[in-house]
PDB file of N, CA and C in Angstrom:
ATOM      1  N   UNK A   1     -68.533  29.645 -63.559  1.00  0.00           N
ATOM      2  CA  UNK A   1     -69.194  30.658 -64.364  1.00  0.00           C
ATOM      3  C   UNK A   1     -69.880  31.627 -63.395  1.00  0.00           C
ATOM      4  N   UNK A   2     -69.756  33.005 -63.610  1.00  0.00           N
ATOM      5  CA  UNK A   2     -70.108  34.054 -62.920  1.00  0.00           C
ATOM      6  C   UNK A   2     -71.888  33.945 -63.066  1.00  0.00           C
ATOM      7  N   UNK A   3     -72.091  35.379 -62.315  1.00  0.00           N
ATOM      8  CA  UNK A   3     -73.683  35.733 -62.557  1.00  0.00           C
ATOM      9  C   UNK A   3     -73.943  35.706 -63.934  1.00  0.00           C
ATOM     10  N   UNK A   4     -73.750  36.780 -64.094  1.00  0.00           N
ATOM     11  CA  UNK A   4     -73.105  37.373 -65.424  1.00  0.00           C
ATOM     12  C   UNK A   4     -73.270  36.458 -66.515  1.00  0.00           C
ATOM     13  N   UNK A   5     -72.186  35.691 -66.810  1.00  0.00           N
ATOM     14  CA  UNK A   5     -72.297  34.365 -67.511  1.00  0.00           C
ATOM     15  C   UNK A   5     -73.446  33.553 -67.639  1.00  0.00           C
ATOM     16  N   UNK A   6     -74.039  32.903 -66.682  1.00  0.00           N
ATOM     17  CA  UNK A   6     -75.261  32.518 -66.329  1.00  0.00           C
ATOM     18  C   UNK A   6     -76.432  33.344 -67.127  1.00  0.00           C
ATOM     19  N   UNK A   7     -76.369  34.520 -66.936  1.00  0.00           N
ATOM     20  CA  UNK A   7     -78.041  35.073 -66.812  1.00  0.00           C
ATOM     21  C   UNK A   7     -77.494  35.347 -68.581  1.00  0.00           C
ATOM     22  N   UNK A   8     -75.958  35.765 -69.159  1.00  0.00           N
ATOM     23  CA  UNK A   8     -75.914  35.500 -70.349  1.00  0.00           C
ATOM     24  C   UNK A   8     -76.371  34.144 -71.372  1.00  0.00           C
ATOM     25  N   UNK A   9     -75.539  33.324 -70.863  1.00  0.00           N
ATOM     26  CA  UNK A   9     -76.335  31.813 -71.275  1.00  0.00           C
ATOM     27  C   UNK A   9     -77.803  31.713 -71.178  1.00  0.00           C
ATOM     28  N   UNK A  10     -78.440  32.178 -70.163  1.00  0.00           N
ATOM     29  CA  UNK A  10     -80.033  32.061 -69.906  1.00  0.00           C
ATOM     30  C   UNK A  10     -80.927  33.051 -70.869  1.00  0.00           C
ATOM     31  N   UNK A  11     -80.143  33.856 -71.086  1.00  0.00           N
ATOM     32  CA  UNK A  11     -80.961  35.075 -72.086  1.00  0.00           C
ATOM     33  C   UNK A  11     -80.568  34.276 -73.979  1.00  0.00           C
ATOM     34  N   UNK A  12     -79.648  33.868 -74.454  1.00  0.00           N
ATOM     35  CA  UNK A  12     -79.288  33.223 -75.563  1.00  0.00           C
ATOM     36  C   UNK A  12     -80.136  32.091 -75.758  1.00  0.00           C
ATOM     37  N   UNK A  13     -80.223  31.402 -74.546  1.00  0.00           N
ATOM     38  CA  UNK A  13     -80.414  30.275 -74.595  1.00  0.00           C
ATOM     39  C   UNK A  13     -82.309  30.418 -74.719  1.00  0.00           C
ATOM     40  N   UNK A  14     -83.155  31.316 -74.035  1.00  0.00           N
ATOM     41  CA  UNK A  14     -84.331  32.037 -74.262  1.00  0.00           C
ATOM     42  C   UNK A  14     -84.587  32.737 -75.790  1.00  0.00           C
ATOM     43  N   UNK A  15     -83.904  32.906 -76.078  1.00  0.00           N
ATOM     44  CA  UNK A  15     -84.045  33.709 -77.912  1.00  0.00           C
ATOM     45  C   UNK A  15     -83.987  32.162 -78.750  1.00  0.00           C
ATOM     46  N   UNK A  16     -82.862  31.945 -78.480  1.00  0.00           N
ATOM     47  CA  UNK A  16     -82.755  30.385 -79.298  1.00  0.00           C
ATOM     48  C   UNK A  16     -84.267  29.570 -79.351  1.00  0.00           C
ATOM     49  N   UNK A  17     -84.809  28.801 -78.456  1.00  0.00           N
ATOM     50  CA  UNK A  17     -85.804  28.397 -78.291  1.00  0.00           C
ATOM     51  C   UNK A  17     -86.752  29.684 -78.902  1.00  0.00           C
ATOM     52  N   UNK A  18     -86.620  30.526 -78.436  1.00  0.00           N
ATOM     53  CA  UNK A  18     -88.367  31.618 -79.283  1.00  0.00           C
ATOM     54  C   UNK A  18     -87.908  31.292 -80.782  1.00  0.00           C
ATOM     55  N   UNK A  19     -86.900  31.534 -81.433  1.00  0.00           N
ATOM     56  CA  UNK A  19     -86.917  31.791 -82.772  1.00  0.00           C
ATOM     57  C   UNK A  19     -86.762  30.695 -83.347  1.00  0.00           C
ATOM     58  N   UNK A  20     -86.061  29.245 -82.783  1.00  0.00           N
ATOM     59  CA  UNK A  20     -86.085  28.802 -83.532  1.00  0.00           C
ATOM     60  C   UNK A  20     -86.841  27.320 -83.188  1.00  0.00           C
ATOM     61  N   UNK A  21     -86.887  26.976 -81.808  1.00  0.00           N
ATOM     62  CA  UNK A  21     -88.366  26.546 -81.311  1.00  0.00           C
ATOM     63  C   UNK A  21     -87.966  24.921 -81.215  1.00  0.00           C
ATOM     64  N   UNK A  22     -89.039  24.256 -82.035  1.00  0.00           N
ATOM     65  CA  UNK A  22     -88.740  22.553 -81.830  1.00  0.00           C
ATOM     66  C   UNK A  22     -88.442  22.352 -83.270  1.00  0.00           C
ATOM     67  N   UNK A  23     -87.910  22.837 -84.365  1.00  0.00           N
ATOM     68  CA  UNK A  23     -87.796  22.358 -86.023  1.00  0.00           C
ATOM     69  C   UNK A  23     -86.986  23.496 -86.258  1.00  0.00           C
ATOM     70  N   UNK A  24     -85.681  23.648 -85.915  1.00  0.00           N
ATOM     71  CA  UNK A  24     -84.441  24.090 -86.804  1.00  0.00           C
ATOM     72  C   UNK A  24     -84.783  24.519 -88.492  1.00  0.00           C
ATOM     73  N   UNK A  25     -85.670  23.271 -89.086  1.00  0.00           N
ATOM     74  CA  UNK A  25     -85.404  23.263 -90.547  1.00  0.00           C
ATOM     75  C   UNK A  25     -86.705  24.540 -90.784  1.00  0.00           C
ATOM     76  N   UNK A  26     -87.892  24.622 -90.143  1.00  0.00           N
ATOM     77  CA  UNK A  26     -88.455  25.725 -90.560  1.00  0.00           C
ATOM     78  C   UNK A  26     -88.126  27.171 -90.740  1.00  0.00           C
ATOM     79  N   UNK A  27     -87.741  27.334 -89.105  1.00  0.00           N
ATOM     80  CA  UNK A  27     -86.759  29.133 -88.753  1.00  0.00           C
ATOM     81  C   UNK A  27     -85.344  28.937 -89.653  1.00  0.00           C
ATOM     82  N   UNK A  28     -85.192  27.530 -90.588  1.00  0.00           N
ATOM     83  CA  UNK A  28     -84.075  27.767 -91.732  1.00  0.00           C
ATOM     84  C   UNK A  28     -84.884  28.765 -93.173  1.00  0.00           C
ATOM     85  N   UNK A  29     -86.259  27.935 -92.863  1.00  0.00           N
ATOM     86  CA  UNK A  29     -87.092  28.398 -94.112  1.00  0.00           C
ATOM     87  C   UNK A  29     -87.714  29.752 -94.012  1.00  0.00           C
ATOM     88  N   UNK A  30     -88.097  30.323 -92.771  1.00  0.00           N
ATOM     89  CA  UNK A  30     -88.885  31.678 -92.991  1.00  0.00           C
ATOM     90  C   UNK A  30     -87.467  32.454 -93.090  1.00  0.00           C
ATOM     91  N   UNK A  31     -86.167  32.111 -92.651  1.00  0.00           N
ATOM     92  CA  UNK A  31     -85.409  33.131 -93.317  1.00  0.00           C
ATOM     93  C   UNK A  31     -84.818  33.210 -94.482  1.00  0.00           C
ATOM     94  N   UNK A  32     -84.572  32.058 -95.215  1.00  0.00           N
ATOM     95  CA  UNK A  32     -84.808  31.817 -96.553  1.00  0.00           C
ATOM     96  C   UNK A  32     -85.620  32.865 -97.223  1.00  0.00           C
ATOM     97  N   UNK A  33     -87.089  32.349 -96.875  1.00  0.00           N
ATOM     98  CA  UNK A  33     -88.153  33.168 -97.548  1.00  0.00           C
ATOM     99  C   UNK A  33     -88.487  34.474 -96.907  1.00  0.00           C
ATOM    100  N   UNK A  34     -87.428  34.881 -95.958  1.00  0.00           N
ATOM    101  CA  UNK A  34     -87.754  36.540 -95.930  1.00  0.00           C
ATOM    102  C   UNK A  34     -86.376  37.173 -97.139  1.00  0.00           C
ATOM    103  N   UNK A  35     -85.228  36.397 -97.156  1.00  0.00           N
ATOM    104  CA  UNK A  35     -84.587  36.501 -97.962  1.00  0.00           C
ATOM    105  C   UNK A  35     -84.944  36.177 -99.392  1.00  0.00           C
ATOM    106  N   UNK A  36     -85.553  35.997 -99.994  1.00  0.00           N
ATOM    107  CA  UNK A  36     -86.148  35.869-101.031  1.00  0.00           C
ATOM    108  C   UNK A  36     -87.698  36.886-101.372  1.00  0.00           C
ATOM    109  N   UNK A  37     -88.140  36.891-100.261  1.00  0.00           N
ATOM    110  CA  UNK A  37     -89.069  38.526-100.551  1.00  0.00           C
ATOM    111  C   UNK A  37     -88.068  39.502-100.713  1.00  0.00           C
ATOM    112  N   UNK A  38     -86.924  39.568-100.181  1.00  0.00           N
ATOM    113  CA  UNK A  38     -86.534  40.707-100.468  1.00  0.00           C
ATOM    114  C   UNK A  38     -85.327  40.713-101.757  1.00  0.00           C
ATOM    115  N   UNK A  39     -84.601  40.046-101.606  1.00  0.00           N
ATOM    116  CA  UNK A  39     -84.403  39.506-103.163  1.00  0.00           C
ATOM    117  C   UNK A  39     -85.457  40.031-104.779  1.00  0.00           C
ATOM    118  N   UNK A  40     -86.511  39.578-104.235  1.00  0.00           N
ATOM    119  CA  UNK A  40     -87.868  40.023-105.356  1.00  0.00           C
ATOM    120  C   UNK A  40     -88.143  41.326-105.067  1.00  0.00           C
ATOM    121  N   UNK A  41     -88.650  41.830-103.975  1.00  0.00           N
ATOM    122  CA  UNK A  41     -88.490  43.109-104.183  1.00  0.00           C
ATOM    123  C   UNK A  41     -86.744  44.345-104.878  1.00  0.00           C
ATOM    124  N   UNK A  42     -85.874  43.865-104.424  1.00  0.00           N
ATOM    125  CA  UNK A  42     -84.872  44.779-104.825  1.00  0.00           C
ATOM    126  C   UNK A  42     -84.928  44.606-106.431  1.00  0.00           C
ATOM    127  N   UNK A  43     -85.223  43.307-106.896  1.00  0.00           N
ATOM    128  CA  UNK A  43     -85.081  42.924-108.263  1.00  0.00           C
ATOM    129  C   UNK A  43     -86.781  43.568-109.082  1.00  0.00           C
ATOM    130  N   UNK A  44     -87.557  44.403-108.486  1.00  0.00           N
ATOM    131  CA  UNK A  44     -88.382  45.233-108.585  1.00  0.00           C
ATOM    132  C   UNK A  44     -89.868  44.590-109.137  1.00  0.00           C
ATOM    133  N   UNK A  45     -89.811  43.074-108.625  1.00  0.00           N
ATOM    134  CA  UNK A  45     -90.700  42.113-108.849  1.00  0.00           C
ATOM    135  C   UNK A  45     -91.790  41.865-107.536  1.00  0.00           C
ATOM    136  N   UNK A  46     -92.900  41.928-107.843  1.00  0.00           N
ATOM    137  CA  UNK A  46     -94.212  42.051-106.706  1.00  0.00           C
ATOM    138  C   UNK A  46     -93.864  41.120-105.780  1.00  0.00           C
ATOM    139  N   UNK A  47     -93.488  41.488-104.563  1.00  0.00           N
ATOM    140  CA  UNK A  47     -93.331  39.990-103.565  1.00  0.00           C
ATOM    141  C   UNK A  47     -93.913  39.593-103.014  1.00  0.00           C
ATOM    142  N   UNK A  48     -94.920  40.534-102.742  1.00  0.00           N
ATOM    143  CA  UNK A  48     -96.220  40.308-101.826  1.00  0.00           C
ATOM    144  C   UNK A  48     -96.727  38.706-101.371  1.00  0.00           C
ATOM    145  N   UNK A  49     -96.387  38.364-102.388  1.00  0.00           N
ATOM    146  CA  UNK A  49     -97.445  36.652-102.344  1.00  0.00           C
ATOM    147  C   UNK A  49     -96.329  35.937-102.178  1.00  0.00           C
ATOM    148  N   UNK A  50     -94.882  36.395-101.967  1.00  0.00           N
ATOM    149  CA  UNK A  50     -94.357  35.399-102.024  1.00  0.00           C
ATOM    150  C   UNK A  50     -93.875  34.760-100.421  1.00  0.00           C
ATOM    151  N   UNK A  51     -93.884  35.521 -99.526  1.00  0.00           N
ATOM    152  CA  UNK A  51     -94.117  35.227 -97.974  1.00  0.00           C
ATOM    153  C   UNK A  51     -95.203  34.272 -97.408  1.00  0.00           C
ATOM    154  N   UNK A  52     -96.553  34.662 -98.166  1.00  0.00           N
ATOM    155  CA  UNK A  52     -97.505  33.775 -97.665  1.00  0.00           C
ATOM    156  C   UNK A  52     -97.450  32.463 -97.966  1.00  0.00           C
ATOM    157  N   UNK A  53     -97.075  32.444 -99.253  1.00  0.00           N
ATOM    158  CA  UNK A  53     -96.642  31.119 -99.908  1.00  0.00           C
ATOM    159  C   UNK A  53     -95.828  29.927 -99.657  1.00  0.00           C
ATOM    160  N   UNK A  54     -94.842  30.677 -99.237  1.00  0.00           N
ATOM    161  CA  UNK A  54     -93.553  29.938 -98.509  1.00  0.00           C
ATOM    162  C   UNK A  54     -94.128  29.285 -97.250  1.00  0.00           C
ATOM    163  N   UNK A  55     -94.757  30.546 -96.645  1.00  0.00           N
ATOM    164  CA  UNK A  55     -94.924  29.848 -95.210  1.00  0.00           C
ATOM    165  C   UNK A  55     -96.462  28.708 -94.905  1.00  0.00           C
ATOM    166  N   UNK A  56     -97.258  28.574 -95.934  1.00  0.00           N
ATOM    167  CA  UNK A  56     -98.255  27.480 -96.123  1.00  0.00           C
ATOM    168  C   UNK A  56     -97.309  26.188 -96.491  1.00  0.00           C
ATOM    169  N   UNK A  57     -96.279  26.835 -97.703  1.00  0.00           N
ATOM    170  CA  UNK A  57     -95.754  25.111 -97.888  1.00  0.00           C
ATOM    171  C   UNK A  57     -95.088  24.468 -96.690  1.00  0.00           C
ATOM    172  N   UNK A  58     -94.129  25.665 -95.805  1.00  0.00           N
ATOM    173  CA  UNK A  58     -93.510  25.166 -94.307  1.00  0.00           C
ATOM    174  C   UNK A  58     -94.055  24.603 -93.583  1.00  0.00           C
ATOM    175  N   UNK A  59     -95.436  25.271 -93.290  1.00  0.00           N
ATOM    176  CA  UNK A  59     -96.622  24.682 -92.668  1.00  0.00           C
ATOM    177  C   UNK A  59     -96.664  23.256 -92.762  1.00  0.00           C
ATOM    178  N   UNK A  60     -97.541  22.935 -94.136  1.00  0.00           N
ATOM    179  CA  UNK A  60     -97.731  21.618 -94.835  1.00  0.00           C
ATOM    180  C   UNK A  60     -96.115  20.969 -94.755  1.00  0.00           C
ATOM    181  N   UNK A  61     -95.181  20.882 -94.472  1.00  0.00           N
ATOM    182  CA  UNK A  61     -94.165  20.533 -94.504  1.00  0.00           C
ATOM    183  C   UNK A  61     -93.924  19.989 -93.428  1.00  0.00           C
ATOM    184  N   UNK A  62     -94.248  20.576 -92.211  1.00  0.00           N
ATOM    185  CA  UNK A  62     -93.608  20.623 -90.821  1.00  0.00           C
ATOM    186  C   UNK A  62     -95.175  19.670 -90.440  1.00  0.00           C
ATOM    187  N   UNK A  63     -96.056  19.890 -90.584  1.00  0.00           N
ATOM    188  CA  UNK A  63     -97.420  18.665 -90.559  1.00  0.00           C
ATOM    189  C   UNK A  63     -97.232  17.800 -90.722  1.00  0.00           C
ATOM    190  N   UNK A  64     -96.908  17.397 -91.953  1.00  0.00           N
ATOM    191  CA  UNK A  64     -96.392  16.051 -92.668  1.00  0.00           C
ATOM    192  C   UNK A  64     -95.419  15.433 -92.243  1.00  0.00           C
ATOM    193  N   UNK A  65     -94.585  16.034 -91.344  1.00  0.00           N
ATOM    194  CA  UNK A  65     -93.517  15.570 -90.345  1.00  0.00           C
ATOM    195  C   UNK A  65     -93.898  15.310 -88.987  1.00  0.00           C
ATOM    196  N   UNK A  66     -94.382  16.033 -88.389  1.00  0.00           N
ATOM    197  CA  UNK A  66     -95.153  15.726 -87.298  1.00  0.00           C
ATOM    198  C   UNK A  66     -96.333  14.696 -87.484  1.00  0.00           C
ATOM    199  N   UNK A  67     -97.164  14.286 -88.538  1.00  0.00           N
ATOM    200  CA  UNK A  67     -97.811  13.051 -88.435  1.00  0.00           C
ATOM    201  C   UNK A  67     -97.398  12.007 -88.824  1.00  0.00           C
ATOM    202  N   UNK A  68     -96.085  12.161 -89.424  1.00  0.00           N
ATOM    203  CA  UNK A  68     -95.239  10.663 -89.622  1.00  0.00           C
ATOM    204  C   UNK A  68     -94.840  10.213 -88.578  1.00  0.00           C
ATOM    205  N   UNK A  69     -94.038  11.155 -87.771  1.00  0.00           N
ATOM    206  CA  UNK A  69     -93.149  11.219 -86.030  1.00  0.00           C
ATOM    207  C   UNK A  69     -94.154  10.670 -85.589  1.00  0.00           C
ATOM    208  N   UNK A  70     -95.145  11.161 -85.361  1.00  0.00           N
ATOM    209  CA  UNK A  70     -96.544  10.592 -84.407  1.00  0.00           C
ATOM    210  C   UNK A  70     -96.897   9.414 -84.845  1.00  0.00           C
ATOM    211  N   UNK A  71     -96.986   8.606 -86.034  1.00  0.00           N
ATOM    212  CA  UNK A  71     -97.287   7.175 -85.975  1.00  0.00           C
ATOM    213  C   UNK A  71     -96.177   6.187 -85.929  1.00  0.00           C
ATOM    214  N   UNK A  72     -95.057   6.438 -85.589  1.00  0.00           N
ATOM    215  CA  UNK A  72     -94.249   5.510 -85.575  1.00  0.00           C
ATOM    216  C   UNK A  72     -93.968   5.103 -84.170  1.00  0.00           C
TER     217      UNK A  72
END
């Protein structure tokens, strides 16, 4: 594999980890729920609350997983 290749793999492989980090299933959920704010908005329904919402239950979701992982 060239430079090239390399510093390609190294730059993918740098985005991957930022966006989607140590829990796959969350960066499944904030795009879900950016897809679904906007869903509500085109369908001309207030979405405002519906981003914050999503991302408290992910929160509480991804907690509740991490303190199960941690006592076993």
């Amino acid at each position: 594999m060239g430079a090239l290749g390399r510093w390609l793999r190294s730059f993918g492989a740098f985005w991957w980890d930022f966006i989607v980090g140590d829990d796959w299933r969350v960066a499944v959920g904030v795009v879900a729920a950016l897809a679904g704010t906007a869903g509500l908005a085109a369908a001309r329904v207030p979405a405002w609350w519906f981003l914050p919402v999503t991302v408290l239950v992910l929160l509480g979701v991804s907690l509740r997983r991490a303190i199960r992982d941690a006592g076993t």
